[in-house]
N, C-alpha and C. Protein backbone atom coordinates (compact mmCIF):
# COMPACT_ATOMS: atom_id res chain seq x y z
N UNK A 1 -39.26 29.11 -59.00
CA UNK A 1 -39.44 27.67 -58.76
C UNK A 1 -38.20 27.10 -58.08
N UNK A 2 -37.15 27.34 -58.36
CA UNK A 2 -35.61 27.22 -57.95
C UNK A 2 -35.72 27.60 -56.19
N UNK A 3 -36.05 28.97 -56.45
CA UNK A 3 -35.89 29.43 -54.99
C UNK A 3 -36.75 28.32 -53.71
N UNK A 4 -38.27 28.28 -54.38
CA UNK A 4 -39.23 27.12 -53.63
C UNK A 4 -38.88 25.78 -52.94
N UNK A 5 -38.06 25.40 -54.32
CA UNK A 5 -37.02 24.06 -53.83
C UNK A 5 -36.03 23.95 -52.85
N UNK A 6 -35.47 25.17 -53.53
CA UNK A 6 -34.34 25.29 -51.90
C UNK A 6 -34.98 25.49 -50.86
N UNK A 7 -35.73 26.58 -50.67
CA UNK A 7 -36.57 26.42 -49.52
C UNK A 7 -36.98 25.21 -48.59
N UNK A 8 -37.71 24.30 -49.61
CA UNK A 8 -38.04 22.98 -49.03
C UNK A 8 -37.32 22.05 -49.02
N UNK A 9 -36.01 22.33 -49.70
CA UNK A 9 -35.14 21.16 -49.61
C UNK A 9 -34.02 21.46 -47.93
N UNK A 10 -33.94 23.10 -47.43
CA UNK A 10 -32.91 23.31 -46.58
C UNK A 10 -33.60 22.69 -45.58
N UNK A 11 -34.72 22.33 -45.24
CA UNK A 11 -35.05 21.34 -43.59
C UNK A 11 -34.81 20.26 -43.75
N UNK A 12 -34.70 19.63 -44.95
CA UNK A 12 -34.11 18.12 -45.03
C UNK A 12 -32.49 18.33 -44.88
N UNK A 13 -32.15 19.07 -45.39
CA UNK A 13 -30.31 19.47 -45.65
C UNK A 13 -29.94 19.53 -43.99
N UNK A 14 -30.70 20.66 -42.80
CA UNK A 14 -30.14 20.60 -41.99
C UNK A 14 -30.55 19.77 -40.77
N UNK A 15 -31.58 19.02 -40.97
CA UNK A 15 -32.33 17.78 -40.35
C UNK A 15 -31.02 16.54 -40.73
N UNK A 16 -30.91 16.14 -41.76
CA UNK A 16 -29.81 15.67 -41.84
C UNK A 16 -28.83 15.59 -41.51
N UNK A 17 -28.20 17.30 -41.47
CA UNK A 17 -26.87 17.50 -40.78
C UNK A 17 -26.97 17.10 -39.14
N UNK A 18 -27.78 17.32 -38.82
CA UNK A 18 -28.14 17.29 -37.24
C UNK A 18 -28.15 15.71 -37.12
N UNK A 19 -28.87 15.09 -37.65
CA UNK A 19 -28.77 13.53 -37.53
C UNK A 19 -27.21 13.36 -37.46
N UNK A 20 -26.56 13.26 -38.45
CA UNK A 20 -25.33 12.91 -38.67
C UNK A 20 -24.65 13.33 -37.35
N UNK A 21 -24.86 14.97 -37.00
CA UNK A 21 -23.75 15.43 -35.82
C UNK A 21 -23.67 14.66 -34.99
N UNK A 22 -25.22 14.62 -34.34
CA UNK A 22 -25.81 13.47 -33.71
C UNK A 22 -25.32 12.34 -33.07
N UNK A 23 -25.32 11.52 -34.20
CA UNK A 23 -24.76 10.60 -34.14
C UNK A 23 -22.99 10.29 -33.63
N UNK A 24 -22.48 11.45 -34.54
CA UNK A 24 -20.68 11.39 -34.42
C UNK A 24 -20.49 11.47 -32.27
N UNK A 25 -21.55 12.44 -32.28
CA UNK A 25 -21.40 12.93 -30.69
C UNK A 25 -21.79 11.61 -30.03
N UNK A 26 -22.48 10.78 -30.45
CA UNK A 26 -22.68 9.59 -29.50
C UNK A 26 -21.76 8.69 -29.81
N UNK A 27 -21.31 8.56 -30.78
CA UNK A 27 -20.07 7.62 -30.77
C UNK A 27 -18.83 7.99 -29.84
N UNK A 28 -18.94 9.46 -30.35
CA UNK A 28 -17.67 9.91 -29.54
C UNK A 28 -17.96 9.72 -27.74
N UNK A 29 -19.29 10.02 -27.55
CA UNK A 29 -18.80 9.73 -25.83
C UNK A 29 -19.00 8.30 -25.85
N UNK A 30 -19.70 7.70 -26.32
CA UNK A 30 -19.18 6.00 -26.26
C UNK A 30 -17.98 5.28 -26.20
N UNK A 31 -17.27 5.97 -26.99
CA UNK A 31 -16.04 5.95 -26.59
C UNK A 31 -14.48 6.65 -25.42
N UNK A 32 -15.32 7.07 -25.57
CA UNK A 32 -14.98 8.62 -23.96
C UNK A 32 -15.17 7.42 -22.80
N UNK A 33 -16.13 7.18 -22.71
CA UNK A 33 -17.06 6.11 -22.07
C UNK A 33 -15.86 4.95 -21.67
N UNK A 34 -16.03 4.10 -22.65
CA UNK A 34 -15.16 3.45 -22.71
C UNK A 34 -13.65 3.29 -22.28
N UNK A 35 -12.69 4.39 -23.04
CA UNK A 35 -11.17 4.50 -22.51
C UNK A 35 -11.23 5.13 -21.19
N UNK A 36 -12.27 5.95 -20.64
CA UNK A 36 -12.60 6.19 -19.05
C UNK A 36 -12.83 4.93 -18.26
N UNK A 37 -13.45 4.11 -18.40
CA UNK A 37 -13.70 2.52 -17.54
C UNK A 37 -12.37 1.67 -17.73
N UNK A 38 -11.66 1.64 -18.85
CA UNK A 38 -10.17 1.30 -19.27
C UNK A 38 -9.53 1.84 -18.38
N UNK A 39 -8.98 3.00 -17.90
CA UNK A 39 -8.24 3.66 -17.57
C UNK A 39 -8.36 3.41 -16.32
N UNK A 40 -9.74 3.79 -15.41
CA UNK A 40 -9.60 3.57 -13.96
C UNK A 40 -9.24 1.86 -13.64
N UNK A 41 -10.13 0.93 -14.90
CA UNK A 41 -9.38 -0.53 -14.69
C UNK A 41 -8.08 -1.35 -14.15
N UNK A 42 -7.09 -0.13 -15.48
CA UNK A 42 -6.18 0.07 -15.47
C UNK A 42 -4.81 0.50 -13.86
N UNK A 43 -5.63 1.38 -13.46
CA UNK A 43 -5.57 1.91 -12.47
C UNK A 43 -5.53 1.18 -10.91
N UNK A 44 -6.45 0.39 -10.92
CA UNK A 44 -6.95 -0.62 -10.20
C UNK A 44 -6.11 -1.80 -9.93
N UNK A 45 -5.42 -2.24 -11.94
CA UNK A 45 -4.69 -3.44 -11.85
C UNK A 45 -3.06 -3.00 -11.52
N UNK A 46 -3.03 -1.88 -11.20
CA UNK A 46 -1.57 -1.27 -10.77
C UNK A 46 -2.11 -1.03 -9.15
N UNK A 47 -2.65 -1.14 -8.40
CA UNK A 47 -2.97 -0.82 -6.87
C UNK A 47 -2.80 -2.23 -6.84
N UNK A 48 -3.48 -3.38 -7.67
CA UNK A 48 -3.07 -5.25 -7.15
C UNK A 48 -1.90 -5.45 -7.45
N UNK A 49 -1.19 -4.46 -8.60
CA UNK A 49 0.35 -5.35 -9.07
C UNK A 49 0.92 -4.91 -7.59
N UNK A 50 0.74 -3.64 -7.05
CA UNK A 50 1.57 -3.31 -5.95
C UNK A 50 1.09 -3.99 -4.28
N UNK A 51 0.38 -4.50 -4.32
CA UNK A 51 -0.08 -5.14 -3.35
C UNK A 51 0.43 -6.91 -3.27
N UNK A 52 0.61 -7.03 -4.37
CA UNK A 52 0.82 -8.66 -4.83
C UNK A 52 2.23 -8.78 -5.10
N UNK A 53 3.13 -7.52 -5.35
CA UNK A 53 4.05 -7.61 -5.86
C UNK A 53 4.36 -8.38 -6.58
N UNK A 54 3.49 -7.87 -7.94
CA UNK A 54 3.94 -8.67 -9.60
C UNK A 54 3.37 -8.34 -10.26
N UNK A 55 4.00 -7.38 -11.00
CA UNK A 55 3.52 -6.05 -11.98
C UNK A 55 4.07 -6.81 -13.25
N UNK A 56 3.56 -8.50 -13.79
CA UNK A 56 3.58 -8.61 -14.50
C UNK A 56 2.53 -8.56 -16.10
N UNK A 57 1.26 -8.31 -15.15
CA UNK A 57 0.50 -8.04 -15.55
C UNK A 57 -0.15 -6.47 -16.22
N UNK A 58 0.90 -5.62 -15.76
CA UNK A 58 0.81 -4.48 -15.65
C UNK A 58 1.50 -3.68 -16.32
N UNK A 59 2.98 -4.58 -16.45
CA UNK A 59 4.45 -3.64 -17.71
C UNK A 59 4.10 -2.74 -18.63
N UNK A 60 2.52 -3.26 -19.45
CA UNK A 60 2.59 -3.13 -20.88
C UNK A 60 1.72 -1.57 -20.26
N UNK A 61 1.49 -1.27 -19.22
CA UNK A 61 0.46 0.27 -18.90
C UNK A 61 1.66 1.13 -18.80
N UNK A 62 2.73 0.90 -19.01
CA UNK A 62 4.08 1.99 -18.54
C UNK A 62 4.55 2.38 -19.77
N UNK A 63 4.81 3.19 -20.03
CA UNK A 63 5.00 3.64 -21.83
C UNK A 63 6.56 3.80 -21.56
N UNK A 64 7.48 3.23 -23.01
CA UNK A 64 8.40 3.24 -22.45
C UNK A 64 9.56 4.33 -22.19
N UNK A 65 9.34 5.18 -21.80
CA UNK A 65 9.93 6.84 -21.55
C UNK A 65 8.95 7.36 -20.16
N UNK A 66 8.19 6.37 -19.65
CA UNK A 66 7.52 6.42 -18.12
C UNK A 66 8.32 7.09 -17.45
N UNK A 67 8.09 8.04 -16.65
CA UNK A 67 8.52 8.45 -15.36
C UNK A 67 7.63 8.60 -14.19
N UNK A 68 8.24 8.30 -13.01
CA UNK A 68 7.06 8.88 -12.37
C UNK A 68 8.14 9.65 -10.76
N UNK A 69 7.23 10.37 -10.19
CA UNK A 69 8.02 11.74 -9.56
C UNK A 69 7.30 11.30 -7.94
N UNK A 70 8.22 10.98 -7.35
CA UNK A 70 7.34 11.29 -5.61
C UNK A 70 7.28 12.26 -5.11
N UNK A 71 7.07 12.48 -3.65
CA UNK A 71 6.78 13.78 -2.91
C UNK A 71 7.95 14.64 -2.86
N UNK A 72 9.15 13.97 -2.73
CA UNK A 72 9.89 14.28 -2.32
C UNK A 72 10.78 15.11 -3.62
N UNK A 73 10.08 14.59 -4.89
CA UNK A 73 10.85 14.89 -5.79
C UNK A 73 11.67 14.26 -6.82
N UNK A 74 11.68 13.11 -6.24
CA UNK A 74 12.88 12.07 -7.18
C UNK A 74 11.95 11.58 -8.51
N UNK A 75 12.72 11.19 -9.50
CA UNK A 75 12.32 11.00 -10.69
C UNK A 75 12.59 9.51 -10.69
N UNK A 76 11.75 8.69 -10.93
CA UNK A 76 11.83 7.32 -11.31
C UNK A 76 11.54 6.91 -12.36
N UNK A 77 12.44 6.40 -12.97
CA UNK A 77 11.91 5.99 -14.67
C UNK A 77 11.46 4.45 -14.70
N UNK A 78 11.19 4.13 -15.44
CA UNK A 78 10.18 2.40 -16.00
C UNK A 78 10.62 1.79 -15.28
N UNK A 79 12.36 1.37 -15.54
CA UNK A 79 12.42 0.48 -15.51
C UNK A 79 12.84 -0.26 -13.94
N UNK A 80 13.17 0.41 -13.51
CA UNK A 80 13.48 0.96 -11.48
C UNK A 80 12.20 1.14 -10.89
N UNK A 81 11.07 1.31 -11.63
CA UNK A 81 9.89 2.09 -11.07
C UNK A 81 9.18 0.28 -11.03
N UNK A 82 9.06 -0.58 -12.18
CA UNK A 82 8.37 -2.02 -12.40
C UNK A 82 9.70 -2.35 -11.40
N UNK A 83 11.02 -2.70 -11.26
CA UNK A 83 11.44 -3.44 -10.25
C UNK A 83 11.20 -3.15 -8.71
N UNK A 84 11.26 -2.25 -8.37
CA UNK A 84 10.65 -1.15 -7.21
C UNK A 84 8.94 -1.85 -6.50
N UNK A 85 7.95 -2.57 -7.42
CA UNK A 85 7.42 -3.12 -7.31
C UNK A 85 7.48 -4.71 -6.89
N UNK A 86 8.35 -5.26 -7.69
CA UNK A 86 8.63 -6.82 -7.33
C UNK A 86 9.96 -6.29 -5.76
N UNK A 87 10.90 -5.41 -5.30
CA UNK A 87 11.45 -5.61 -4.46
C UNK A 87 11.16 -4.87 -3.17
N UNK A 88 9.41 -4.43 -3.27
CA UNK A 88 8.70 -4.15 -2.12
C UNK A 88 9.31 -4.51 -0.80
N UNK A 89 10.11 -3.89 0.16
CA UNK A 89 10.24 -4.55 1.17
C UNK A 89 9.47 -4.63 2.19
N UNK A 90 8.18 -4.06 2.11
CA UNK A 90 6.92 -4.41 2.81
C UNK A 90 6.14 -5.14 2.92
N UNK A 91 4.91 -5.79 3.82
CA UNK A 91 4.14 -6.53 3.01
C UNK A 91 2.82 -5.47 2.94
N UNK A 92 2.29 -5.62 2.08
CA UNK A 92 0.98 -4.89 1.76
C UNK A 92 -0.40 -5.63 2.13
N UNK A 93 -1.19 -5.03 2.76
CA UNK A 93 -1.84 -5.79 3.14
C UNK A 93 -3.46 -5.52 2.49
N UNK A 94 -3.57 -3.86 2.04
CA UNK A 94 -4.27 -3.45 0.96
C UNK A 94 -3.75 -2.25 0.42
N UNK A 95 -4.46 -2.18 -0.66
CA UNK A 95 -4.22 -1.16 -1.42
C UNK A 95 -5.63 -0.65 -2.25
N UNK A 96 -6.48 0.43 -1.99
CA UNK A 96 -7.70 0.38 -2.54
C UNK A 96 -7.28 1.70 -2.95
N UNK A 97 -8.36 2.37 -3.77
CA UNK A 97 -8.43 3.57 -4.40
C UNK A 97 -10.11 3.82 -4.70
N UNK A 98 -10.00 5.81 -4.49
CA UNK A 98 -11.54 6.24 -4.42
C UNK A 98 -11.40 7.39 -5.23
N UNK A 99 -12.38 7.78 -5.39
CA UNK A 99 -12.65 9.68 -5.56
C UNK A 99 -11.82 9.21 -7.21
N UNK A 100 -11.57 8.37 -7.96
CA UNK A 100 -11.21 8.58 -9.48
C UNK A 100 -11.44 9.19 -10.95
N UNK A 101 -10.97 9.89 -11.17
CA UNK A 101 -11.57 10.47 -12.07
C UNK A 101 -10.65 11.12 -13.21
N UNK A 102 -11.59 10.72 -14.15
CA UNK A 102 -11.05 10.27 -15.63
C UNK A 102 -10.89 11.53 -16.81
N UNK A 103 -10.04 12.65 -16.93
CA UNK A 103 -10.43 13.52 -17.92
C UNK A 103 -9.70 13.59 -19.11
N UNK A 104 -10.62 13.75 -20.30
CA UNK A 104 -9.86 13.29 -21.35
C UNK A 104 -9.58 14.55 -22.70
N UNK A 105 -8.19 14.61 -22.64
CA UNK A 105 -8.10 15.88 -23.40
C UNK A 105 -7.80 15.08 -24.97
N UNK A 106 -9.12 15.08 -25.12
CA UNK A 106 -8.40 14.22 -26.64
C UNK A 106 -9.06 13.22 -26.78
N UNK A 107 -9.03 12.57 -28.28
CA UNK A 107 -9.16 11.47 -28.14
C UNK A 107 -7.51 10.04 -27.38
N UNK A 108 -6.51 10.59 -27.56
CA UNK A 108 -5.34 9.91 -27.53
C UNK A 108 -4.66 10.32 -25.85
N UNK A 109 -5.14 11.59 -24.92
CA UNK A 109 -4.32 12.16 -24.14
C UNK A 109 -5.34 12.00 -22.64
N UNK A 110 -5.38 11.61 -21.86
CA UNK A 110 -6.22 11.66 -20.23
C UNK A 110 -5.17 11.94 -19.25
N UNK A 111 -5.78 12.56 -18.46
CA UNK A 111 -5.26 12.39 -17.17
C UNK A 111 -5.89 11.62 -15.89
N UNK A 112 -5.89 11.05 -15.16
CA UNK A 112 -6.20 10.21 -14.21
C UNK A 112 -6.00 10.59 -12.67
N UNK A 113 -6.95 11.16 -11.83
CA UNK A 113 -6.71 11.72 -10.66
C UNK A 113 -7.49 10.38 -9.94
N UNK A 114 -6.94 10.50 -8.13
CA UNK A 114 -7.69 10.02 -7.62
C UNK A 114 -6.90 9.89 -5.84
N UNK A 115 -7.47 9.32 -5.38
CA UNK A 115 -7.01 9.26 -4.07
C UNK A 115 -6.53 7.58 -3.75
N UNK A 116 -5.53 7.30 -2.62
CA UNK A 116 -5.48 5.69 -2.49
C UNK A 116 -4.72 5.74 -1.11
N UNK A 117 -5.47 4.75 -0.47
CA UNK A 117 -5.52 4.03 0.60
C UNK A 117 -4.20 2.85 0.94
N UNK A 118 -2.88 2.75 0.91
CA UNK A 118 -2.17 1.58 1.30
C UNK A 118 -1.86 1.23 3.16
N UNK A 119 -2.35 0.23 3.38
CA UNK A 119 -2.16 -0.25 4.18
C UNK A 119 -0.82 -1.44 4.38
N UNK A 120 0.05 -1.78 5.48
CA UNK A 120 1.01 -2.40 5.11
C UNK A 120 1.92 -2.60 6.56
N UNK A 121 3.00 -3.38 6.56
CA UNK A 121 3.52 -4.05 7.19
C UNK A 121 4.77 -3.05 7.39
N UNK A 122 5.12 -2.42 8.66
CA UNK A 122 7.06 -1.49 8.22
C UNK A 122 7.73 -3.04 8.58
N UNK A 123 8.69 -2.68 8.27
CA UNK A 123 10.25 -3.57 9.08
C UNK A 123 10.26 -3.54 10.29
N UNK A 124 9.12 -2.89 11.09
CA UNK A 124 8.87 -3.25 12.51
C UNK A 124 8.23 -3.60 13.16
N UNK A 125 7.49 -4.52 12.23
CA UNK A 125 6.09 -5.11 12.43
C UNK A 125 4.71 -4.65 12.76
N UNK A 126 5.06 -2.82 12.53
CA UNK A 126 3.78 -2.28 12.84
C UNK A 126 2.79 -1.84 11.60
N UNK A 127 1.51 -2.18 11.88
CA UNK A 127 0.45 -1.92 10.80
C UNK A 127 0.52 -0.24 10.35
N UNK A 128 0.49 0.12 9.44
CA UNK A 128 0.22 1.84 9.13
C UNK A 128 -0.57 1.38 7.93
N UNK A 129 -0.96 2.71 7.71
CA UNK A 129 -1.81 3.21 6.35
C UNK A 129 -1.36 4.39 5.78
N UNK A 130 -1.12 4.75 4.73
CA UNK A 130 -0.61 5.93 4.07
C UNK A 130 -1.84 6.56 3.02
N UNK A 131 -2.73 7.49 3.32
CA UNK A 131 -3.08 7.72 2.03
C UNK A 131 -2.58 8.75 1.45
N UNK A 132 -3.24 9.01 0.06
CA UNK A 132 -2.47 9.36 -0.90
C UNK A 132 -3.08 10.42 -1.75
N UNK A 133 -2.66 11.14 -2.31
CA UNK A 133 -3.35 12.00 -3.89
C UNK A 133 -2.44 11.24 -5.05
N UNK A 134 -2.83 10.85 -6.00
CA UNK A 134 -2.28 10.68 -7.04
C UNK A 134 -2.58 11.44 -8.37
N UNK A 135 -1.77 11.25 -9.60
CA UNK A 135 -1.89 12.01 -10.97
C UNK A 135 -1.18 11.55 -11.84
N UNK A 136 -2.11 10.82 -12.71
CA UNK A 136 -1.30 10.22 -13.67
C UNK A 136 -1.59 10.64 -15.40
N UNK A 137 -0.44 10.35 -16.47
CA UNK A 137 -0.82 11.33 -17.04
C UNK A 137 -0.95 10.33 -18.68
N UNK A 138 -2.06 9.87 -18.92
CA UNK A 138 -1.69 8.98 -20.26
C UNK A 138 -2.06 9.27 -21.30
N UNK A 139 -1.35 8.63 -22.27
CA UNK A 139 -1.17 8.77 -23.57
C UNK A 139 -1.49 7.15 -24.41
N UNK A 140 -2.74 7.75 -25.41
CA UNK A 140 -2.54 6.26 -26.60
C UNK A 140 -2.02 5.86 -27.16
N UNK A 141 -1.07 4.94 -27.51
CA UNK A 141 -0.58 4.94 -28.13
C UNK A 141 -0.45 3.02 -29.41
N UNK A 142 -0.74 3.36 -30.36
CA UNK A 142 -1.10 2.19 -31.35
C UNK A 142 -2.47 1.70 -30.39
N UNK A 143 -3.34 2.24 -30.23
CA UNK A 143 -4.58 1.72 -29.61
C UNK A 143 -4.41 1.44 -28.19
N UNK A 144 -3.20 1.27 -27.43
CA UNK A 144 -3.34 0.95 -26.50
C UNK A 144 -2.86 2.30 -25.21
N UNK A 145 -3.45 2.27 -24.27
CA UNK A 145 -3.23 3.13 -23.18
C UNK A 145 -2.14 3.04 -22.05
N UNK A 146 -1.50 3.93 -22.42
CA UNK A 146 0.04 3.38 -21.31
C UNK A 146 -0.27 5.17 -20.85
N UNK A 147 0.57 5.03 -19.40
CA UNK A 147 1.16 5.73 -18.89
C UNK A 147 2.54 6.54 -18.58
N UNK A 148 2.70 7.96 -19.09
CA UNK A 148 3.60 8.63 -19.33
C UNK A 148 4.46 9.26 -18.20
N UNK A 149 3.66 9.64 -17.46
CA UNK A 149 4.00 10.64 -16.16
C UNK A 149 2.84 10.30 -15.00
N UNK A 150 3.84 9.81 -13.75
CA UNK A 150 2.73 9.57 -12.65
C UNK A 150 3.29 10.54 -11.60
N UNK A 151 2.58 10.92 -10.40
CA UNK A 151 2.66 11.44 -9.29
C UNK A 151 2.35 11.03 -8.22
N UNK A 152 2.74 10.77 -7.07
CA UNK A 152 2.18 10.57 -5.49
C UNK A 152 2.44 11.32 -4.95
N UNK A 153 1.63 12.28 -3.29
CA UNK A 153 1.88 12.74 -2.59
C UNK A 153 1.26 12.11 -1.44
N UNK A 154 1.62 11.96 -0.42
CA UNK A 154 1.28 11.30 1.00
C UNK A 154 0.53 12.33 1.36
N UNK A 155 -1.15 12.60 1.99
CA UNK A 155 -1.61 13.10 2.76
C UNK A 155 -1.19 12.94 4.37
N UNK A 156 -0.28 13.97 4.43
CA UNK A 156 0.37 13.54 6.29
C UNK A 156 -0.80 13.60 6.99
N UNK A 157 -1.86 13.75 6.89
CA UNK A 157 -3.10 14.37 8.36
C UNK A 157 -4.12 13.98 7.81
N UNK A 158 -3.91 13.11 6.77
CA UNK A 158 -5.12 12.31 6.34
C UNK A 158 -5.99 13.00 5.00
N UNK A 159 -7.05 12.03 4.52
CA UNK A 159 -8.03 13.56 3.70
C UNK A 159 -8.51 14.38 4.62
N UNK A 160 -8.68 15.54 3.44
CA UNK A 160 -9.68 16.93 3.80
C UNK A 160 -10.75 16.66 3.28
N UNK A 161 -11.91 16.58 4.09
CA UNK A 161 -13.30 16.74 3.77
C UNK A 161 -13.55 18.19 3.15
N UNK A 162 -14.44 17.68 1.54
CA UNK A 162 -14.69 19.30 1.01
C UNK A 162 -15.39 20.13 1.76
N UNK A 163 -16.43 19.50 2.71
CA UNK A 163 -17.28 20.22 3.73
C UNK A 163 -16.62 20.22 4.77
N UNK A 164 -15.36 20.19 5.25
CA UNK A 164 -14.85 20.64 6.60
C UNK A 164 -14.29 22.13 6.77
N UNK A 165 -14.55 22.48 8.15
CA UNK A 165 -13.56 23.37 8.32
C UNK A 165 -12.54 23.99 8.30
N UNK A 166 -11.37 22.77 7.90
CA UNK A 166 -10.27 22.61 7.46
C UNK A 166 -10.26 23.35 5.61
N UNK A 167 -11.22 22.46 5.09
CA UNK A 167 -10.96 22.79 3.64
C UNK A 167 -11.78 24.15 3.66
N UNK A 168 -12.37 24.76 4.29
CA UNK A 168 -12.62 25.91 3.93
C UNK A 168 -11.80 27.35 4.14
N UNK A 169 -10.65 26.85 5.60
CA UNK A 169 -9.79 27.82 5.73
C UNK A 169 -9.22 27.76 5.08
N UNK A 170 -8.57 26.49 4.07
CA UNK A 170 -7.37 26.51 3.21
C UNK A 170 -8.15 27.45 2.03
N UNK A 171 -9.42 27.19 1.86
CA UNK A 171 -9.84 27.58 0.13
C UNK A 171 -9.64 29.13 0.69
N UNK A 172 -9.96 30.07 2.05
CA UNK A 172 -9.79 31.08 2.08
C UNK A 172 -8.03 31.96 2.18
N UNK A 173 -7.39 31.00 2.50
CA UNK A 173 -6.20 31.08 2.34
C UNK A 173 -5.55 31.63 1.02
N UNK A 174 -6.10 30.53 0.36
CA UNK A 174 -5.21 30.53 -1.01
C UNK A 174 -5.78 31.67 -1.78
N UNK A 175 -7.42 32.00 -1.46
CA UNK A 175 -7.74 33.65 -1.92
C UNK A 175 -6.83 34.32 -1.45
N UNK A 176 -6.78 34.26 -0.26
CA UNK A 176 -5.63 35.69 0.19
C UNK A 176 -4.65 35.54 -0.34
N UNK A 177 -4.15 34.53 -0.74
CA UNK A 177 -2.60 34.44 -1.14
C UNK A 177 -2.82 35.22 -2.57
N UNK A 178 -3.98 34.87 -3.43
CA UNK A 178 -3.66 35.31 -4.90
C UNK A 178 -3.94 36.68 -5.10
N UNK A 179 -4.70 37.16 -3.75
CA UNK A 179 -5.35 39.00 -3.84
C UNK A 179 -4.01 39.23 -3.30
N UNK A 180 -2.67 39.09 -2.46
CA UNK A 180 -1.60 39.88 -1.92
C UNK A 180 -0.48 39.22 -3.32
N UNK A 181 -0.93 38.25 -3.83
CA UNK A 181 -0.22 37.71 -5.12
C UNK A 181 -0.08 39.04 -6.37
N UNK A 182 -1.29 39.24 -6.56
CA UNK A 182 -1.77 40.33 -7.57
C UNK A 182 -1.98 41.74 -7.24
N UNK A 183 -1.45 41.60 -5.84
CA UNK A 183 -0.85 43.16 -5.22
C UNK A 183 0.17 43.96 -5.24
N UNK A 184 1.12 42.60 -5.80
CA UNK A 184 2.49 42.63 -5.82
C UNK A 184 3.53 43.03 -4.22
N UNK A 185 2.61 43.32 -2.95
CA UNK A 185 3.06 43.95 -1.94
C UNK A 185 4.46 42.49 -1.75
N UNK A 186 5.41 42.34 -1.91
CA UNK A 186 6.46 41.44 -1.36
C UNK A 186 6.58 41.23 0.35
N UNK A 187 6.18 41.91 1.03
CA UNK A 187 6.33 41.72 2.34
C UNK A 187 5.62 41.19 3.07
N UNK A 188 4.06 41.30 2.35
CA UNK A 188 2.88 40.90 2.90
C UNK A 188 2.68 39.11 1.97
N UNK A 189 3.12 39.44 1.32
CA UNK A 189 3.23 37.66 0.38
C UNK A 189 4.03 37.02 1.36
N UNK A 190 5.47 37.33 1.44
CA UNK A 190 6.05 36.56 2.44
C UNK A 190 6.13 35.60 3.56
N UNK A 191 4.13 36.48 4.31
CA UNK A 191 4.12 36.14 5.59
C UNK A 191 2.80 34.84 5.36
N UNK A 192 3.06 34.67 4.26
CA UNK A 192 2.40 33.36 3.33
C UNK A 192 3.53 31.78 3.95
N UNK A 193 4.59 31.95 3.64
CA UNK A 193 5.42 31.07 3.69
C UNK A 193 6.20 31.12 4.90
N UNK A 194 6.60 29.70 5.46
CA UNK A 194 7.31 29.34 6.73
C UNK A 194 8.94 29.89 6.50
N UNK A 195 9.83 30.05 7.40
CA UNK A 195 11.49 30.05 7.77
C UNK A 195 11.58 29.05 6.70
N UNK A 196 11.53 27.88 6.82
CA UNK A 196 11.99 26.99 6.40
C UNK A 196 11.51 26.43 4.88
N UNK A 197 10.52 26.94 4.30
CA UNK A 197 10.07 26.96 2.77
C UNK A 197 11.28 26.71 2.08
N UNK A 198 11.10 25.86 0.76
CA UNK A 198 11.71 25.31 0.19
C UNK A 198 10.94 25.60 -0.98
N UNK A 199 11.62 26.10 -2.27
CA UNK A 199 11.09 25.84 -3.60
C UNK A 199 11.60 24.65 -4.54
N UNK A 200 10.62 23.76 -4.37
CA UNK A 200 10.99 22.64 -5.71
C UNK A 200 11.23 22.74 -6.69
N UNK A 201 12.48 22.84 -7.21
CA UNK A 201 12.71 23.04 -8.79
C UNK A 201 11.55 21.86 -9.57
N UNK A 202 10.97 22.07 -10.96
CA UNK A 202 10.42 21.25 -12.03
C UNK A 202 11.36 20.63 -12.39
């Protein structure tokens, strides 16, 4: 009689469990959901602080141990990085951003990729546009979402279309590089890199 019960009681036991999982999983991307639309927001209101020059609206997204790293390498911390903004010596004329995208290792940890468009004024009165790859790297912290570590790199030749010709020699490239990589041949790796290659220290 014992055994019967259990029997008929384990489809309610794991009907249940399943409800419950269920459920936790929809909260959880609801909220996934959520600090993802935050974040690119976020994102957005730092492309106007830099366009408007007045990242007052913006301070509290910089966590305070922020750095952020350009192409070139230099390390900029908070507080040089928010004045750097108000002593723009350009004028900006836009600043948009595309291709964003939100991945979240965690509930507390994302990273933030995306591409951006600045348009702007030099000191010689000529119009340019710079776009960009960016990578930014955030952290929650007391509920709120600041940013820890950012990145820019200038696309010199513009984007690569994933369907171009361009991006398909590079994707075959970088095969070859990792089959003469895992060949160990040193001579034939070499002819990978220019005279003039430079390794960026981290």
């Amino acid at each position: 009689m014992k055994k019967g019960i259990l029997f008929l009681s384990l489809p309610l036991i794991i009907g249940c469990f399943l409800c419950s999982n269920s459920g936790s999983q929809d909260v959880d991307q609801k909220t996934t959901d959520e600090d993802s639309a935050l974040l690119i927001q976020n994102s957005l209101d730092w492309c106007n602080a830099i366009k408007n020059k007045d990242a007052s609206k913006v301070e509290d997204y910089f966590a305070p141990d922020f750095m952020y790293q350009d192409a070139t390498g230099k390390r900029i911390y908070r507080d040089e990085f928010i004045k750097n903004i108000y002593d723009n010596p350009v004028s900006v004329i836009a600043f948009d951003m595309k291709d964003v995208e939100v991945k979240m290792y965690g509930p507390e940890l994302a990273n933030v990729t995306g591409e951006g468009s600045n348009t702007f004024i030099d000191s010689d009165g000529n119009e340019k546009t710079i776009e960009s790859r960016f990578t930014n790297v955030c952290r929650k912290n007391a509920g709120k979402w600041q940013c820890i570590i950012g990145h820019g790199s200038p696309l010199e030749y513009g984007p690569v279309k994933p369907d171009s010709e361009v991006a398909s020699d590079l994707e075959q490239v970088w095969k070859d590089y990792i089959l003469v990589s895992n060949s160990g041949d040193i001579e034939k790796l070499m002819a990978f890199f220019t005279d003039d290659y430079i390794n960026m220290p981290s």
